[in-house]
Protein backbone atom coordinates (compact mmCIF):
# COMPACT_ATOMS: atom_id res chain seq x y z
CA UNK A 1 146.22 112.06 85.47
CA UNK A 2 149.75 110.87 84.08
CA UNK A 3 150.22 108.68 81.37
CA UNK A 4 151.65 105.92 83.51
CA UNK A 5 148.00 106.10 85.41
CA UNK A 6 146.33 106.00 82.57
CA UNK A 7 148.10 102.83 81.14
CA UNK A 8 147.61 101.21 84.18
CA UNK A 9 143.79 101.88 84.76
CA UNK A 10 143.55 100.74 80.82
CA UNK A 11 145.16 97.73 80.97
CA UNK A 12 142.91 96.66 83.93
CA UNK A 13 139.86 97.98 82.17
CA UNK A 14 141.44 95.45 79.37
CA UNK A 15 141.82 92.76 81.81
CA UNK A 16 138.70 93.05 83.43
CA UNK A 17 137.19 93.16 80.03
CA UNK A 18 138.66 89.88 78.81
CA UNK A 19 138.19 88.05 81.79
CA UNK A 20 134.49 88.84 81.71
CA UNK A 21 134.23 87.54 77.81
CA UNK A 22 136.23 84.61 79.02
CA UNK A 23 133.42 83.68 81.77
CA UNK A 24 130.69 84.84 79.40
CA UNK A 25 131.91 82.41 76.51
CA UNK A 26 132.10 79.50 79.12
CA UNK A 27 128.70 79.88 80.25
CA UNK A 28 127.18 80.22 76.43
CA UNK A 29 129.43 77.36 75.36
CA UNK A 30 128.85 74.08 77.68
CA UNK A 31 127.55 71.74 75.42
CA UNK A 32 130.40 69.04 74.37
CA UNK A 33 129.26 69.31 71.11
CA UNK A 34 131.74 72.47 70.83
CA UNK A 35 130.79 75.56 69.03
CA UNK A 36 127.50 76.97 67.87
CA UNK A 37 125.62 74.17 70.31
CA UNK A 38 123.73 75.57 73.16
CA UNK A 39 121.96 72.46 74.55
CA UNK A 40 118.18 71.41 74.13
CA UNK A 41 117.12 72.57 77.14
CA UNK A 42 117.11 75.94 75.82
CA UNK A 43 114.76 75.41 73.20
CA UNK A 44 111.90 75.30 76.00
CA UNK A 45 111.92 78.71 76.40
CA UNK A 46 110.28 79.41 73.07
CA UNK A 47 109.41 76.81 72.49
CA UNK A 48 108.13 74.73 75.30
CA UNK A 49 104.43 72.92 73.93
CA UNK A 50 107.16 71.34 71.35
CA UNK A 51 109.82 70.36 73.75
CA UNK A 52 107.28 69.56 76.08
CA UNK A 53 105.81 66.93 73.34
CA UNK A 54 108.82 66.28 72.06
CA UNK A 55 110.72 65.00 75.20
CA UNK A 56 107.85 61.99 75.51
CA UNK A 57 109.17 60.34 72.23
CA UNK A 58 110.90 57.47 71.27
CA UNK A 59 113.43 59.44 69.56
CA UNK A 60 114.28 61.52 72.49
CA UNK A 61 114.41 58.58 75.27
CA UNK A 62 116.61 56.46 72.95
CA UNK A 63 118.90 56.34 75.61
CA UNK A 64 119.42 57.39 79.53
CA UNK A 65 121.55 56.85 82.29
CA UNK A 66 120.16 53.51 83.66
CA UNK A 67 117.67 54.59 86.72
CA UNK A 68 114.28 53.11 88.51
CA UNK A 69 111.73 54.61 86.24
CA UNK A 70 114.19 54.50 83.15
CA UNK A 71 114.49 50.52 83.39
CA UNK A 72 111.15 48.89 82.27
CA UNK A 73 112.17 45.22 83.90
CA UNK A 74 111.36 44.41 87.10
CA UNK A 75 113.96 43.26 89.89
CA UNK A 76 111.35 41.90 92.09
CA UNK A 77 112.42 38.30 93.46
CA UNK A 78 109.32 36.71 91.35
CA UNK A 79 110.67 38.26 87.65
CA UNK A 80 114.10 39.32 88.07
CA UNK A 81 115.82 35.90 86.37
CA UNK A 82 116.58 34.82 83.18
CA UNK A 83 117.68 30.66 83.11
CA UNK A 84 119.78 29.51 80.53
CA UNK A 85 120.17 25.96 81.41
CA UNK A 86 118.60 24.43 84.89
CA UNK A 87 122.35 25.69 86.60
CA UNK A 88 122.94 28.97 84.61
CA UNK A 89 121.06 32.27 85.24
CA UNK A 90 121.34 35.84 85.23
CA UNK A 91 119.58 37.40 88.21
CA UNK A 92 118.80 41.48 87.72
CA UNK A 93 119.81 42.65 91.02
CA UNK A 94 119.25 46.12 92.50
CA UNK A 95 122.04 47.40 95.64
CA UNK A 96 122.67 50.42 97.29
CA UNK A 97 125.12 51.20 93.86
CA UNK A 98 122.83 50.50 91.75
CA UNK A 99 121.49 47.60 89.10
CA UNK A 100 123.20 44.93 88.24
CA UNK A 101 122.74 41.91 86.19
CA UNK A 102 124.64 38.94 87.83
CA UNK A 103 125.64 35.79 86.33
CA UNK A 104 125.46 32.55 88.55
CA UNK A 105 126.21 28.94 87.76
CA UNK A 106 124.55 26.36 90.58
CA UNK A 107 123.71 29.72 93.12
CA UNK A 108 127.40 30.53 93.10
CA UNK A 109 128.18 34.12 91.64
CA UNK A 110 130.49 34.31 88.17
CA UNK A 111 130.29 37.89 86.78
CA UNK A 112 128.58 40.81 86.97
CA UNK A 113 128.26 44.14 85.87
CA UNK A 114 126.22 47.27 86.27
CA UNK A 115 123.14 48.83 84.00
CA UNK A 116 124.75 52.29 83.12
CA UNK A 117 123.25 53.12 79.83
CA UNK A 118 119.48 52.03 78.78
CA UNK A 119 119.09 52.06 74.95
CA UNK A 120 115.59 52.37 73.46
CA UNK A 121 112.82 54.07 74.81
CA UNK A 122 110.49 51.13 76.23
CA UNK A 123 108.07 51.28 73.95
CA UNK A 124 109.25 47.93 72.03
CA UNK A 125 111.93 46.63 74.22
CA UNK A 126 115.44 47.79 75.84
CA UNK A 127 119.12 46.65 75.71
CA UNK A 128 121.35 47.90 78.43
CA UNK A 129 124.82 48.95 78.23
CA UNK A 130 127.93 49.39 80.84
CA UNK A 131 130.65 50.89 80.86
CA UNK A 132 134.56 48.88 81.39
CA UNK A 133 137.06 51.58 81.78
CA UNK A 134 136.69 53.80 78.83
CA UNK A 135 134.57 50.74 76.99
CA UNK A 136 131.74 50.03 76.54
CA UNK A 137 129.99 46.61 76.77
CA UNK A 138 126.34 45.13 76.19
CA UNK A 139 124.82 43.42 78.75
CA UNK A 140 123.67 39.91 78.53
CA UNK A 141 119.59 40.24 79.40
CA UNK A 142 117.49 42.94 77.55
CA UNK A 143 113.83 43.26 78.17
CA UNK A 144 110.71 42.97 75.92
CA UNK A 145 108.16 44.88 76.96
CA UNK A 146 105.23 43.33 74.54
CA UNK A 147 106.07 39.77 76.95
CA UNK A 148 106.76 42.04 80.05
CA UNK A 149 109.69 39.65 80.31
CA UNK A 150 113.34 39.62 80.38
CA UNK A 151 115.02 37.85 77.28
CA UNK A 152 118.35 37.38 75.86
CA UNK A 153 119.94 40.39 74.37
CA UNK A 154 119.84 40.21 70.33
CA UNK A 155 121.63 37.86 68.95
CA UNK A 156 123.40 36.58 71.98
CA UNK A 157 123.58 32.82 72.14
CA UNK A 158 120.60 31.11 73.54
CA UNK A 159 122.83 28.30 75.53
CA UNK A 160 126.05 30.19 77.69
CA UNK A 161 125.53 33.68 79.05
CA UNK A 162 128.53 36.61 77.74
CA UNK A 163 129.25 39.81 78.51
CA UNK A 164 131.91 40.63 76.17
CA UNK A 165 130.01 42.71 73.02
CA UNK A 166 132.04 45.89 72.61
CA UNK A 167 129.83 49.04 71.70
CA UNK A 168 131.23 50.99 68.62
CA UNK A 169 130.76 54.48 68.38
CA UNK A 170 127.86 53.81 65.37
CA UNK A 171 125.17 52.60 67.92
CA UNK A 172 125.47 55.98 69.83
CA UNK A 173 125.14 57.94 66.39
CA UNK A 174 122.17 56.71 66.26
CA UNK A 175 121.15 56.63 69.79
CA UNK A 176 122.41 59.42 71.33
CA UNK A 177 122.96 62.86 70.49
CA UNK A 178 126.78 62.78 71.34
CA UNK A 179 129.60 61.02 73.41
CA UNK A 180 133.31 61.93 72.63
CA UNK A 181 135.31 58.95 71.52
CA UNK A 182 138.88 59.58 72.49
CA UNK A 183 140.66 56.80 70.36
CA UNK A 184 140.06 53.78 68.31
CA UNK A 185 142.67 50.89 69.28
CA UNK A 186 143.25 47.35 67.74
CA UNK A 187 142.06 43.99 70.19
CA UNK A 188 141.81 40.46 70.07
CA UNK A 189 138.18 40.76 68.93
CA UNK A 190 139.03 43.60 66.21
CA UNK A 191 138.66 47.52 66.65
CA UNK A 192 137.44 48.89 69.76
CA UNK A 193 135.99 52.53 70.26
CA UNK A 194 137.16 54.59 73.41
CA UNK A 195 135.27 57.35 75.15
CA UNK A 196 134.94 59.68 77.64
CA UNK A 197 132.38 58.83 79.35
CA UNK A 198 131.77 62.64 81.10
CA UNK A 199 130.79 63.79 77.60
CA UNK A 200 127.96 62.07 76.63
CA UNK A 201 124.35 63.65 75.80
CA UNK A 202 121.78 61.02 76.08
CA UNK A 203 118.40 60.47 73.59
CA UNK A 204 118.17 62.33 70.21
CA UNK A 205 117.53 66.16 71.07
CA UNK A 206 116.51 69.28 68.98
CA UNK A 207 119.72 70.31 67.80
CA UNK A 208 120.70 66.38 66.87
CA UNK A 209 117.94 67.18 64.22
CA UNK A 210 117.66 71.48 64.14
CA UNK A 211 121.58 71.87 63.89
CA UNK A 212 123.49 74.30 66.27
CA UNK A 213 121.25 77.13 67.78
CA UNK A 214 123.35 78.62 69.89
CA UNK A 215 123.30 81.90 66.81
CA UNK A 216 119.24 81.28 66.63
CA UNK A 217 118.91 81.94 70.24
CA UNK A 218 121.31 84.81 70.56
CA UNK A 219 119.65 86.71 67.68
CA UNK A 220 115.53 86.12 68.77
CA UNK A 221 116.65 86.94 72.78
CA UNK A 222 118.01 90.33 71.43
CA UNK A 223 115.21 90.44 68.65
CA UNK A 224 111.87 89.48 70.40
CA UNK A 225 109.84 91.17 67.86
CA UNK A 226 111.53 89.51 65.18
CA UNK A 227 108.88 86.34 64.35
CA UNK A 228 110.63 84.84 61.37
CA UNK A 229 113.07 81.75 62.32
CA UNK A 230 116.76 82.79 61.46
CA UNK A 231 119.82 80.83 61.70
CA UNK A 232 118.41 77.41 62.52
CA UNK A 233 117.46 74.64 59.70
CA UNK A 234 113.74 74.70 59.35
CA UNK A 235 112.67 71.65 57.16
CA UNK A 236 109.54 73.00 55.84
CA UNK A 237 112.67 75.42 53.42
CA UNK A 238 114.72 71.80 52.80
CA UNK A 239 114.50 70.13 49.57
CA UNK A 240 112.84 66.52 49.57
CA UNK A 241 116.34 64.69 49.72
CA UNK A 242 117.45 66.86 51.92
CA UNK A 243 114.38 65.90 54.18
CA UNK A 244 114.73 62.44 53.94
CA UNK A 245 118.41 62.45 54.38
CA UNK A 246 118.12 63.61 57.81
CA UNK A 247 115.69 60.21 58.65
CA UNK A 248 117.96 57.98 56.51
CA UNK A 249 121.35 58.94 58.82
CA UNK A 250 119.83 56.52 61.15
CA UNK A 251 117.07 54.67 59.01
CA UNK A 252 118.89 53.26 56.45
CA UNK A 253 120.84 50.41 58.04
CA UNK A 254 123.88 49.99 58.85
CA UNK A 255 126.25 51.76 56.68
CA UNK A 256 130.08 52.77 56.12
CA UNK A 257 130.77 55.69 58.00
CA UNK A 258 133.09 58.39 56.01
CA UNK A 259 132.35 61.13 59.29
CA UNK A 260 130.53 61.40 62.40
CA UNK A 261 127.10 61.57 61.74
CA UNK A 262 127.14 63.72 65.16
CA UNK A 263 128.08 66.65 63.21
CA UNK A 264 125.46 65.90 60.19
CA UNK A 265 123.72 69.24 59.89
CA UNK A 266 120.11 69.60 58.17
CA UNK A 267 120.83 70.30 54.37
CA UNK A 268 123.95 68.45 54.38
CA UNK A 269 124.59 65.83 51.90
CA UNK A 270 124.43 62.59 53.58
CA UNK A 271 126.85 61.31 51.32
CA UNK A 272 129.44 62.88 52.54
CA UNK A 273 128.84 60.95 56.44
CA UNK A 274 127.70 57.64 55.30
CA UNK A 275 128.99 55.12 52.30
CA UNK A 276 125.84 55.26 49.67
CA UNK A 277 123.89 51.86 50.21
CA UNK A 278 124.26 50.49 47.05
CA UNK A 279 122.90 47.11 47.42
CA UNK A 280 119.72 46.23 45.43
CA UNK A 281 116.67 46.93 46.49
CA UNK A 282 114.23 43.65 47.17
CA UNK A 283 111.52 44.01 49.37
CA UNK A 284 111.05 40.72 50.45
CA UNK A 285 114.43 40.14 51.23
CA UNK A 286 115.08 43.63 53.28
CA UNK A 287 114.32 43.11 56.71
CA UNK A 288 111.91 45.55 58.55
CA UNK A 289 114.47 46.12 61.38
CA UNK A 290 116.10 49.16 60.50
CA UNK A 291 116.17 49.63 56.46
CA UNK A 292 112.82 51.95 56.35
CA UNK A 293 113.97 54.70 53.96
CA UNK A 294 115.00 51.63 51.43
CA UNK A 295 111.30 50.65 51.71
CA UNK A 296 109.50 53.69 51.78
CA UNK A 297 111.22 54.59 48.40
CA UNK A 298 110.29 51.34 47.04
CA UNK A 299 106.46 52.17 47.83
CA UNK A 300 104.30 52.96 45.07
CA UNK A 301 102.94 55.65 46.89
CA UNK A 302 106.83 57.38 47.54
CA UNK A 303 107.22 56.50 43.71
CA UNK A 304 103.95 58.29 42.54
CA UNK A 305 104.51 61.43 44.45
CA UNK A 306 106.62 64.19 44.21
CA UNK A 307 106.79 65.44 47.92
CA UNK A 308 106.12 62.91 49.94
CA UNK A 309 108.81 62.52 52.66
CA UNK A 310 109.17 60.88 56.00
CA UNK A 311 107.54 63.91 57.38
CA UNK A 312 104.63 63.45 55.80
CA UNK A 313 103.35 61.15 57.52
CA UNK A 314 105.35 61.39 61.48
CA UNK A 315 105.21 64.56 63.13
CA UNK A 316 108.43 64.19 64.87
CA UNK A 317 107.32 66.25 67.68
CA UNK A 318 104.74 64.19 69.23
CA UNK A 319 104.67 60.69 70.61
CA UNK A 320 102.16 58.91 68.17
CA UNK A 321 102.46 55.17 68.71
CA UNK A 322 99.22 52.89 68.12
CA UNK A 323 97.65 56.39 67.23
CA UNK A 324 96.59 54.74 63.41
CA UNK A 325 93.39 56.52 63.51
CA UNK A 326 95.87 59.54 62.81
CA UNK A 327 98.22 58.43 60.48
CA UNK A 328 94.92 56.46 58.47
CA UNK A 329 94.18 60.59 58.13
CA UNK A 330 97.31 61.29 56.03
CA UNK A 331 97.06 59.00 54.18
CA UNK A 332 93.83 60.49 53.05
CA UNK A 333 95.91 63.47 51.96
CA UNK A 334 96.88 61.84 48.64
CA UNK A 335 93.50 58.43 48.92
CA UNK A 336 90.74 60.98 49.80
CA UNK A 337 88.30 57.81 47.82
CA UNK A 338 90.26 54.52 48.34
CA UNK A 339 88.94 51.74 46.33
CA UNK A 340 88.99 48.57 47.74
CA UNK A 341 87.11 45.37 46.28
CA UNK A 342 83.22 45.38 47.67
CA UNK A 343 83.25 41.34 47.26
CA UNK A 344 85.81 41.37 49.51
CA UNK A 345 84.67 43.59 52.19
CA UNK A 346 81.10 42.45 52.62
CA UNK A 347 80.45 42.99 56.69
CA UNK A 348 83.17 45.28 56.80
CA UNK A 349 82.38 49.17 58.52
CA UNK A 350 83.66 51.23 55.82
CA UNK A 351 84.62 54.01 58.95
CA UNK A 352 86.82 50.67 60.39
CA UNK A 353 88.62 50.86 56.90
CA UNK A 354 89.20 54.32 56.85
CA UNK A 355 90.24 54.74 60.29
CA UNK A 356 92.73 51.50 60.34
CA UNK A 357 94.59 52.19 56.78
CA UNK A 358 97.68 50.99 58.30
CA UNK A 359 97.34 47.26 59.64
CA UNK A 360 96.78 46.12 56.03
CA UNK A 361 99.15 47.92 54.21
CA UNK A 362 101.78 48.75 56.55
CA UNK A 363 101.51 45.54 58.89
CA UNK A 364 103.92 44.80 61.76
CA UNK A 365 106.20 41.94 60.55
CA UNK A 366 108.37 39.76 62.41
CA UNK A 367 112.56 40.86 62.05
CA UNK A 368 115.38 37.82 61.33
CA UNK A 369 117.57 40.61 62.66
CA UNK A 370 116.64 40.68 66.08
CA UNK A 371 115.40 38.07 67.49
CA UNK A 372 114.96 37.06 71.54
CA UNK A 373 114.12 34.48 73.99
CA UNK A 374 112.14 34.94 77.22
CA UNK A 375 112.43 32.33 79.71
CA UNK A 376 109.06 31.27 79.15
CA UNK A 377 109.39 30.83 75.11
CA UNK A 378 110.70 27.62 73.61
CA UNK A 379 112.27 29.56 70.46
CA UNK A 380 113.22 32.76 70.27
CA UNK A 381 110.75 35.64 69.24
CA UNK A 382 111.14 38.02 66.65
CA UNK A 383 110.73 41.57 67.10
CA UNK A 384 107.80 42.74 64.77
CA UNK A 385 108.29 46.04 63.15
CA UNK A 386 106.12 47.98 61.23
CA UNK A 387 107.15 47.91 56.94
CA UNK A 388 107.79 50.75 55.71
CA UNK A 389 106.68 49.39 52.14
CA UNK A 390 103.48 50.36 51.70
CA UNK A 391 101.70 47.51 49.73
CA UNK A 392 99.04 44.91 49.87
CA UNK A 393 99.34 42.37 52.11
CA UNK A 394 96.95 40.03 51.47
CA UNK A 395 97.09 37.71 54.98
CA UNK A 396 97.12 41.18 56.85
CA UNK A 397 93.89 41.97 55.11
CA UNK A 398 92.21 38.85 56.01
CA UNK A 399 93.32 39.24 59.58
CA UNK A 400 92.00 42.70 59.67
CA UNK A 401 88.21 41.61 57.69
CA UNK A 402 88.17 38.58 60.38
CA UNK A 403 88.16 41.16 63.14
CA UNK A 404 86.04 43.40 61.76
CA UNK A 405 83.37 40.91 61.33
């Protein structure tokens, strides 16, 4: 064969060769995330009791694409309205493009716009979200699923209904696992966040909280045999800030952001995403909604201890709401014999006590953050949370003796 052959066959070879790699590093690399991600979904294989667990939390349905079953409100005619005044409603309306909350004034239509986005996972409540050219908006009506009733979204007003509260790129930091925002631009109403809204990954998924695995899957697919984790952040090896770093990114409150926390990677210094919270730390004047790393770390019990962490008491891989039975149990980890005052339990089941550590000293308690009214409520409700300072709560405790008796 002459040389001239020979260069051609090898530079087809090449091409062939190239092309191939081309096509091979677009199917490994799909996730908008960019390099090193590989997308959730491959984490069943291994892995699938977890992710099967896992996908039922509240941390992985923080958000969805608005749907039927994803939408906890009802549209049917007899609970699908939400009266502001006698002559000003918003109706939740369901067509043949989907759902729509509608604004009328005396029957006659004013605005409307779609559900796209659901935030929150139902268990608590839901705020939904839609999208206005490369925007994004909050709708007027949320849902609270305690009242099974629709309610004005969080710190709406009570008296005129508004569609106008722009969604920063923050709330899906938190919420989401990623959406690209394309630009920030100055407004009227101050900074607004653009995005494009193909390149969004909905809920909190493994890598949002594992890092990239796109190297950990590569290596264990060629290395069955191999049963030691590699090249994927395994929090059992993190130190205890570095633990509790990766619950404050989003459990801390709101805070100045110095990068995206999209890209905040187990072991990472959270400093280095977020402005330190530097504010002093009062427990009766923090509010429940959202600052639970500032109140665990006041606890007694977080002060006391040397490992205890976030994780010690949440396995973040299983849905374990109302399951205090449970989390009573850890806490017998560290109060194996806890002491409470005999005069002041007399009638009470000792096995009650033990099994329900949590409703005395970790009570739900009503948020001045977010707040709602149902159409059916004179004033607005609070959302209750569950403190995250662990402490005695003496009205909790009487609540909890009166019930047991």
């Amino acid at each position: 064969m002459d040389r001239r052959k020979i260069y051609i066959l090898a530079s087809f070879c090449l091409t062939i060769l190239i092309f191939n790699n081309c096509i091979n590093r677009q199917k490994k690399n799909t996730d908008f995330r960019g390099e090193g991600y590989i997308g959730s979904e491959k984490c069943s294989t291994c892995h699938k009791e977890i992710y099967d667990s896992y996908v039922k939390t509240a941390h992985y349905l923080s958000s969805s694409p608005a749907s039927k079953d994803a939408i906890k409100g009802s549209f049917s005619k007899d609970s699908n309205e939400l009266y502001y005044r006698p002559a000003l409603k918003v109706v939740m309306e369901k067509t043949d493009s989907g759902f729509y909350q509608v604004a009328y004034v005396n029957n006659i239509e004013k605005q409307a716009a779609r559900f796209d986005i659901v935030i929150g996972s139902g268990r608590k409540g839901q705020s939904y979200l839609y999208w206005f050219d490369d925007n994004v908006f909050q709708l007027p009506v949320s849902y609270y699923v305690p009242g099974k009733s629709w309610v004005n979204s969080p710190t709406y007003p009570l008296e005129k209904v508004l569609f106008n509260r722009n969604i920063p790129v923050g709330c899906f930091e938190c919420h989401s696992a990623y959406i690209k925002k394309t630009a920030t631009k100055p407004s009227a109403d101050g900074m607004i966040d653009y995005f494009d809204k193909s390149k969004i990954i909905y809920g909190i998924d493994c890598e949002r909280c594992h890092g990239p695995a796109e190297a950990h899957v590569n290596f264990h697919e060629n290395n069955p045999n191999e049963k030691k984790s590699t090249f994927i952040a395994n929090a059992a090896t993190l130190a205890r800030q570095e633990k509790l770093d990766m619950c404050a990114m989003c459990h801390s409150g709101a805070r100045e952001t110095i990068s995206s926390t999209f890209y905040f990677n187990p072991g990472s210094k959270l400093s280095k995403y977020l402005r330190p919270d530097t504010s002093t730390v009062r427990t009766s004047q923090i509010d429940v909604h959202g600052k639970q790393y500032q109140l665990l770390t006041a606890s007694k019990c977080f002060i006391k201890s040397k490992t205890m962490t976030c994780s010690s008491c949440h396995n973040t891989h299983a849905e374990e709401r109302n399951n205090l039975r449970d989390f009573s149990m850890r806490c017998m980890n560290c109060h194996n014999n806890p002491v409470h005052d005999p005069a002041k339990m007399i009638g009470v089941d000792r096995a009650g006590i033990v099994n329900n550590c949590i409703d005395c000293h970790m009570p739900a308690r009503p948020s001045a953050v977010i707040t709602m009214k149902s159409q059916s409520q004179a004033e607005p409700i609070p959302a209750l949370v569950r403190t995250h300072y662990i402490s005695v709560y003496a009205d909790e405790t009487i609540k909890f003796i009166l019930k047991q008796k």
